[in-house]
C-alpha atoms as a PDB file:
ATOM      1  CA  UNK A   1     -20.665   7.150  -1.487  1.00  0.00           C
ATOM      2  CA  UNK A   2     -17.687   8.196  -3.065  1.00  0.00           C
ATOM      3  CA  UNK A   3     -16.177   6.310  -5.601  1.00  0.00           C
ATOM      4  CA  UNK A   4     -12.633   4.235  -5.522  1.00  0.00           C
ATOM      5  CA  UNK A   5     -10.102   6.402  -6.833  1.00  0.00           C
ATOM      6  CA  UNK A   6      -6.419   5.825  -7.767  1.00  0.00           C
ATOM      7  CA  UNK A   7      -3.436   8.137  -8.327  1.00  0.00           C
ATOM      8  CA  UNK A   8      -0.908   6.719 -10.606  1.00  0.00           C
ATOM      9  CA  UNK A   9       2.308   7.189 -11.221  1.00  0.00           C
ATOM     10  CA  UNK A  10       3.878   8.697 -14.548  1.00  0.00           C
ATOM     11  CA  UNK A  11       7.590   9.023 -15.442  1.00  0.00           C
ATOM     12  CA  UNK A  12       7.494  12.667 -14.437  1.00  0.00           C
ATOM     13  CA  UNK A  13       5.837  12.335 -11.534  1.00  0.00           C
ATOM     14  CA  UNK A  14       8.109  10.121  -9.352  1.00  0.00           C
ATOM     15  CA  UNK A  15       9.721  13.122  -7.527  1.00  0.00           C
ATOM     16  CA  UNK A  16       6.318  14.896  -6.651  1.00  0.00           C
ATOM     17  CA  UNK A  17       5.201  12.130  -4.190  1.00  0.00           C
ATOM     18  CA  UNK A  18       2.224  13.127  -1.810  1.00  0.00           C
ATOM     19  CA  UNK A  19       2.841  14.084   1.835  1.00  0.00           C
ATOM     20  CA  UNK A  20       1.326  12.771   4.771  1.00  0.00           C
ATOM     21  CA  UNK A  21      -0.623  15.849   4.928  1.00  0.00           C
ATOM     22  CA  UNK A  22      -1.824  15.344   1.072  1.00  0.00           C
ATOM     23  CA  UNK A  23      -2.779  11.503   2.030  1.00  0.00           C
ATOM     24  CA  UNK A  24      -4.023  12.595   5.905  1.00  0.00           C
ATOM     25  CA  UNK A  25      -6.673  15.274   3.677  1.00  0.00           C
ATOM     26  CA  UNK A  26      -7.384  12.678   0.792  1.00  0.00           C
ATOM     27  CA  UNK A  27      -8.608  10.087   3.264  1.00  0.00           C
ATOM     28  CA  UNK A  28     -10.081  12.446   5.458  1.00  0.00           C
ATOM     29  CA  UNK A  29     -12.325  13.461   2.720  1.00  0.00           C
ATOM     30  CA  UNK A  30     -13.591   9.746   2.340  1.00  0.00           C
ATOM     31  CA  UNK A  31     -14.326   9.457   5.957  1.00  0.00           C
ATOM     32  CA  UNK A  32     -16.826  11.898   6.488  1.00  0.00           C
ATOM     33  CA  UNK A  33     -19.693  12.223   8.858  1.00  0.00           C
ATOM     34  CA  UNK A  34     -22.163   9.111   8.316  1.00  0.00           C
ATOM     35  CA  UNK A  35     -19.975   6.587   7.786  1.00  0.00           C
ATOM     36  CA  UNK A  36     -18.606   6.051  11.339  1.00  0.00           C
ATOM     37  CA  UNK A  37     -19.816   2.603  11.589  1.00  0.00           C
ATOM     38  CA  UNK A  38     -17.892   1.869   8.509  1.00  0.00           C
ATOM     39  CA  UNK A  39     -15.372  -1.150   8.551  1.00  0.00           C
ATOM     40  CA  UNK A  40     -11.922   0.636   7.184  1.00  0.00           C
ATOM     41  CA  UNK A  41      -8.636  -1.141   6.620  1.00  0.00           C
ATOM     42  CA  UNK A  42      -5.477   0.958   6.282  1.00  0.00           C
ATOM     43  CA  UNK A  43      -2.204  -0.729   4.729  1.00  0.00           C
ATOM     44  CA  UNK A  44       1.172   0.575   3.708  1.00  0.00           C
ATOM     45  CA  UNK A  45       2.607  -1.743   1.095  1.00  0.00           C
ATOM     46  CA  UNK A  46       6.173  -1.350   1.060  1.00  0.00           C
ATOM     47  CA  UNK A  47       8.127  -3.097  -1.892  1.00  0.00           C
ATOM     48  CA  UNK A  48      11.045  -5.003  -0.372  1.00  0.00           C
ATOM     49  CA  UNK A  49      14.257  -4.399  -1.701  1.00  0.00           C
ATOM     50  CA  UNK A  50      13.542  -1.536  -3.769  1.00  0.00           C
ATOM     51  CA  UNK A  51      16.588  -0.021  -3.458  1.00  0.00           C
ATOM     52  CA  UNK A  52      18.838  -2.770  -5.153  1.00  0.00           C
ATOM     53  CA  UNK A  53      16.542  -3.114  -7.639  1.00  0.00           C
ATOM     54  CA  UNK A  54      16.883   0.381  -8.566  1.00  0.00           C
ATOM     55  CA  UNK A  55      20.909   0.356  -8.176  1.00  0.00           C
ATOM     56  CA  UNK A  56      20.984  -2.945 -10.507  1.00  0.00           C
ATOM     57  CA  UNK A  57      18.458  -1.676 -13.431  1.00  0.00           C
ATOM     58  CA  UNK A  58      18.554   1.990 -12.576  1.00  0.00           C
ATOM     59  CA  UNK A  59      16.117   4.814 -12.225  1.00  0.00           C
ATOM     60  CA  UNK A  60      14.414   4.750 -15.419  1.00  0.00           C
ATOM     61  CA  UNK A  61      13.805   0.755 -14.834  1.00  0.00           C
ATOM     62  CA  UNK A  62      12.631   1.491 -11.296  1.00  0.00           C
ATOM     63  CA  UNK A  63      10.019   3.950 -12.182  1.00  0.00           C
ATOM     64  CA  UNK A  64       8.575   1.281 -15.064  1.00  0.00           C
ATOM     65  CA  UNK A  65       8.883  -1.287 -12.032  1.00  0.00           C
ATOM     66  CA  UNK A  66       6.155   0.911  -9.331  1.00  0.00           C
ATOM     67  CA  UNK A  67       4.287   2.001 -12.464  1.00  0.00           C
ATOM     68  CA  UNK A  68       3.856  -1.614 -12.934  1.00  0.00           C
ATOM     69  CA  UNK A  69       3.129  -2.228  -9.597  1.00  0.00           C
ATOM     70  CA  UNK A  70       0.386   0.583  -8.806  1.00  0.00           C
ATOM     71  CA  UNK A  71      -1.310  -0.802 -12.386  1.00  0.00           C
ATOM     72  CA  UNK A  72      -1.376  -4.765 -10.316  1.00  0.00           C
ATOM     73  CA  UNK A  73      -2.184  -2.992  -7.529  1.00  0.00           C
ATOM     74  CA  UNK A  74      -5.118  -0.600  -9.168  1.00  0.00           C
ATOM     75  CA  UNK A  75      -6.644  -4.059  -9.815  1.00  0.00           C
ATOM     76  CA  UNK A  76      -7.838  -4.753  -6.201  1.00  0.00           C
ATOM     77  CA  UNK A  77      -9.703  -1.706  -6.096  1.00  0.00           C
ATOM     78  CA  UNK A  78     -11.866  -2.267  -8.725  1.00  0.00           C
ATOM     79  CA  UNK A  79     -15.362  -2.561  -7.178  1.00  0.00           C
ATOM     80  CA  UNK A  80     -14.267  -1.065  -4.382  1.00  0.00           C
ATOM     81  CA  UNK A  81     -14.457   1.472  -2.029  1.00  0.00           C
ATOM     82  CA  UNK A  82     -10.777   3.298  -1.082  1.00  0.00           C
ATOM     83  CA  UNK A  83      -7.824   5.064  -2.492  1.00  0.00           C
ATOM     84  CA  UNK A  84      -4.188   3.687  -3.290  1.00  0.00           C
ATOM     85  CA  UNK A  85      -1.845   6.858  -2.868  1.00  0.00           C
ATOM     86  CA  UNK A  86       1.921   6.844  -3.244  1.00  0.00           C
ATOM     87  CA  UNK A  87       3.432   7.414   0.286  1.00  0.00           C
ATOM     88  CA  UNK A  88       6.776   7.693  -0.819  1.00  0.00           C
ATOM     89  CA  UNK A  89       9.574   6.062  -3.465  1.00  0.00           C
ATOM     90  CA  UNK A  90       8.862   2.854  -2.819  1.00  0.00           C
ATOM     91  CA  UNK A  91       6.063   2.582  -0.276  1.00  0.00           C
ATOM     92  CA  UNK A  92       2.156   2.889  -1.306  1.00  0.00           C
ATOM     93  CA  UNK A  93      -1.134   3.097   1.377  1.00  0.00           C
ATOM     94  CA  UNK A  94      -4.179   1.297   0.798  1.00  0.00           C
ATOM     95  CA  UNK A  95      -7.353   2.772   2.194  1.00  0.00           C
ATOM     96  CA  UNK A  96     -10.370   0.142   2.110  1.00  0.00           C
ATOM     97  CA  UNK A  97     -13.518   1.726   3.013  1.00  0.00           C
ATOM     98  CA  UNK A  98     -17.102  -0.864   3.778  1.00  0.00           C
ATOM     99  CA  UNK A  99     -14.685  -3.940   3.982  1.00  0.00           C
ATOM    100  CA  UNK A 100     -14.859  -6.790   6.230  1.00  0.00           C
ATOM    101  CA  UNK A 101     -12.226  -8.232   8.689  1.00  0.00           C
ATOM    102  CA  UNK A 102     -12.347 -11.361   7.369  1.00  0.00           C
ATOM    103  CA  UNK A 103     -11.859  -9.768   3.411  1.00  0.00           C
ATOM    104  CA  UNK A 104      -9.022  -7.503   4.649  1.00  0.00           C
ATOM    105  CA  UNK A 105      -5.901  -9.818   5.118  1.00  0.00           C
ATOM    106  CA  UNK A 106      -6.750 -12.383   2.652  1.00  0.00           C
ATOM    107  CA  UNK A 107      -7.245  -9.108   0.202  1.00  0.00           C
ATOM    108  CA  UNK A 108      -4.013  -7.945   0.833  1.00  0.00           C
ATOM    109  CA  UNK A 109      -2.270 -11.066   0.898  1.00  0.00           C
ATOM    110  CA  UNK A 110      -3.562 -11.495  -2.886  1.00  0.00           C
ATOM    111  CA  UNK A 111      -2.135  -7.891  -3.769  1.00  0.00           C
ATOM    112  CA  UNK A 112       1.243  -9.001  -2.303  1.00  0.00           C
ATOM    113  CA  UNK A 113       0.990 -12.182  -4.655  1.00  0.00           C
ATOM    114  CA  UNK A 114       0.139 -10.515  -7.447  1.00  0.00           C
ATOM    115  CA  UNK A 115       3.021  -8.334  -7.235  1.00  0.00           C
ATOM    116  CA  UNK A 116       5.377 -11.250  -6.604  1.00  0.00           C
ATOM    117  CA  UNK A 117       3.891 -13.015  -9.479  1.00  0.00           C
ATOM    118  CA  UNK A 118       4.553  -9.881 -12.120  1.00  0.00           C
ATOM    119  CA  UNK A 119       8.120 -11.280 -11.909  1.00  0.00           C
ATOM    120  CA  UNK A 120      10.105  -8.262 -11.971  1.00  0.00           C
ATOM    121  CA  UNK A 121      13.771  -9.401 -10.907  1.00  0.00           C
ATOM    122  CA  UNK A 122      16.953  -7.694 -10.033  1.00  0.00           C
ATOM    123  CA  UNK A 123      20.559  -9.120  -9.048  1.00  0.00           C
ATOM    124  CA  UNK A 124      22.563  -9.210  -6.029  1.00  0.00           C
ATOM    125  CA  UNK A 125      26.020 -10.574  -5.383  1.00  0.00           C
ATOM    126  CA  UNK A 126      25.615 -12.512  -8.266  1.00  0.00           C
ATOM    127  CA  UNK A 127      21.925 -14.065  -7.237  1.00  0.00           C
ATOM    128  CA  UNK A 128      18.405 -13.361  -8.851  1.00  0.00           C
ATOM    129  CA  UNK A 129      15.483 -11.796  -6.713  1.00  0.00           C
ATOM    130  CA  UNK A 130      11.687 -11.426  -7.548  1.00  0.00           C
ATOM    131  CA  UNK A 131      10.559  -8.142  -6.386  1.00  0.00           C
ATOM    132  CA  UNK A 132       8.359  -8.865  -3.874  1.00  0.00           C
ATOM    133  CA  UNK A 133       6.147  -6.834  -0.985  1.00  0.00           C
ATOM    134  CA  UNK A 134       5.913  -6.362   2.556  1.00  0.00           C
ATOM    135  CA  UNK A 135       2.615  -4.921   4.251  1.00  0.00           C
ATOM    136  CA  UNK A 136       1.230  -3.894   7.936  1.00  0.00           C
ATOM    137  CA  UNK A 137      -2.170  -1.908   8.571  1.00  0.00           C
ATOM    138  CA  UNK A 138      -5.020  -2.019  10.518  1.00  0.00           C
ATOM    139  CA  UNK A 139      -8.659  -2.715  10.554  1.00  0.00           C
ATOM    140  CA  UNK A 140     -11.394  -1.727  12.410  1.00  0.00           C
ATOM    141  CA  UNK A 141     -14.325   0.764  12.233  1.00  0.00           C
ATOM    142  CA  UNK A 142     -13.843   4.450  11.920  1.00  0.00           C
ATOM    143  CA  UNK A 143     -15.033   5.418  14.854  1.00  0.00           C
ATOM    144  CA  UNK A 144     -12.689   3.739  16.730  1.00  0.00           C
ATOM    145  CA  UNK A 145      -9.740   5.942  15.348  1.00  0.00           C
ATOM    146  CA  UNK A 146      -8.758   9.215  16.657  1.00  0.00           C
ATOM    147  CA  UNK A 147      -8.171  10.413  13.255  1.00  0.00           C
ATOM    148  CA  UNK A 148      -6.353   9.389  10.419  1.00  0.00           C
ATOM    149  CA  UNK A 149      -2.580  10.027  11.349  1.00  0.00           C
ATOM    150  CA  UNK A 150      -3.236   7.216  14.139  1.00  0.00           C
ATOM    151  CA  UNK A 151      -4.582   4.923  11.734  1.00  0.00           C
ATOM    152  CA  UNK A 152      -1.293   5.331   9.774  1.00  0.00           C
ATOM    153  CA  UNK A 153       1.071   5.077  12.978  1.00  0.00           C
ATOM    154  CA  UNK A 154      -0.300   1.839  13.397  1.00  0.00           C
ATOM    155  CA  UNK A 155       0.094   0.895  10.111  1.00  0.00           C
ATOM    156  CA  UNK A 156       3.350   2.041   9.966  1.00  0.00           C
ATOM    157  CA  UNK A 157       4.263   0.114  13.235  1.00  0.00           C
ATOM    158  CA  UNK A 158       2.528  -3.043  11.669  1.00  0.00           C
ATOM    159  CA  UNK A 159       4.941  -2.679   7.968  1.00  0.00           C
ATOM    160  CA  UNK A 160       7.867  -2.902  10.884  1.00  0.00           C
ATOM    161  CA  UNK A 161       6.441  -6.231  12.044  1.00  0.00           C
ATOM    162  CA  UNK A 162       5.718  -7.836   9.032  1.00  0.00           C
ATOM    163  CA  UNK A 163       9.262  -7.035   7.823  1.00  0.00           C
ATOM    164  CA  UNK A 164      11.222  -8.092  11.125  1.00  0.00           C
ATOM    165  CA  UNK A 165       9.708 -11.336  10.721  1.00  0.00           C
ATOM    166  CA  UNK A 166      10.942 -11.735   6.647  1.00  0.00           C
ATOM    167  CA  UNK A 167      10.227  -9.738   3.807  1.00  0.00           C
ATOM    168  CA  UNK A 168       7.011 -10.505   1.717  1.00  0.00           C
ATOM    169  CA  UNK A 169       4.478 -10.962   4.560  1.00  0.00           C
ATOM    170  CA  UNK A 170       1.090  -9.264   5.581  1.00  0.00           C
ATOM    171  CA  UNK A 171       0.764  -8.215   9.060  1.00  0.00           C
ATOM    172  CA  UNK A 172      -2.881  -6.360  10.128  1.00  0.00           C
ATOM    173  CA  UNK A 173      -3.894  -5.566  13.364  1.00  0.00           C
ATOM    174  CA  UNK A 174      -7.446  -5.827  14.089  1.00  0.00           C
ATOM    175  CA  UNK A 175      -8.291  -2.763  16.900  1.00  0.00           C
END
């Protein structure tokens, strides 16, 4: 089995984010031939408001705000099989490899606390926010996917969800 991995962020990395094709291959790579009995869950964690954070603090700020974020979020896979990846400024994926259906929500639902609970604020029209975090995926086993890219359609259509019904929510569909 492979082991978890996790690609942080550093200052100077925040404008080489990886591609879909870069994540599609990463994950690919931990889904080999063997493991298609394998529970999987596949999250994008999107943090909510991002943008006004970074226009009330600034870019500097912002990239110490998602550094501190992928370090909470590095936390959940420790033990674990999977990959956090950057999926763009201020959305992440979580890939959980060997992980129950009945681990899956509750475990992202604690990653979305945690992140709430690192109290990083911003203003707006003269009010005080807590960054918090939205998140859709989906679980299942791998041979139920296509591939990949459908796994993160899904996922993708799931973040839409979970954010059309308020921000910081969790939203997983189980295949």
């Amino acid at each position: 089995m492979k082991a978890s991995k996790f690609i942080s962020i550093s200052d100077d990395e925040v404008g080489q984010l990886s591609n879909r094709q870069q994540l599609l291959k990463s994950i690919n790579g931990l889904t080999r031939e063997g493991i298609e009995d394998y529970q999987v869950a596949f999250c994008i964690l999107e943090i909510d408001h991002f943008k006004r954070y970074i226009d009330f603090h600034g870019r500097k700020e912002g990239e110490h705000c998602l550094q501190q974020i992928a370090d909470c979020m590095k936390v959940f896979l420790n033990g674990r099989q999977g990959e956090i990846q950057r999926l763009s400024e201020e959305k992440f994926v979580c890939f959980f490899m060997d992980i129950s259906r009945d681990t899956s929500v509750p475990l992202m639902n604690n990653m979305r606390e945690a992140i709430e609970n690192l109290n990083l604020k911003f203003c707006c029209e003269q009010h005080s926010f807590h960054i918090t975090s939205s998140v859709g995926g989906v679980h299942d086993v791998v041979s139920q996917f296509k591939d990949m890219a459908e796994m993160l359609v899904i996922a993708e259509e799931e973040l839409y969800q979970a954010k059309s019904t308020g921000y910081n929510n969790v939203k997983i569909k189980f295949k």
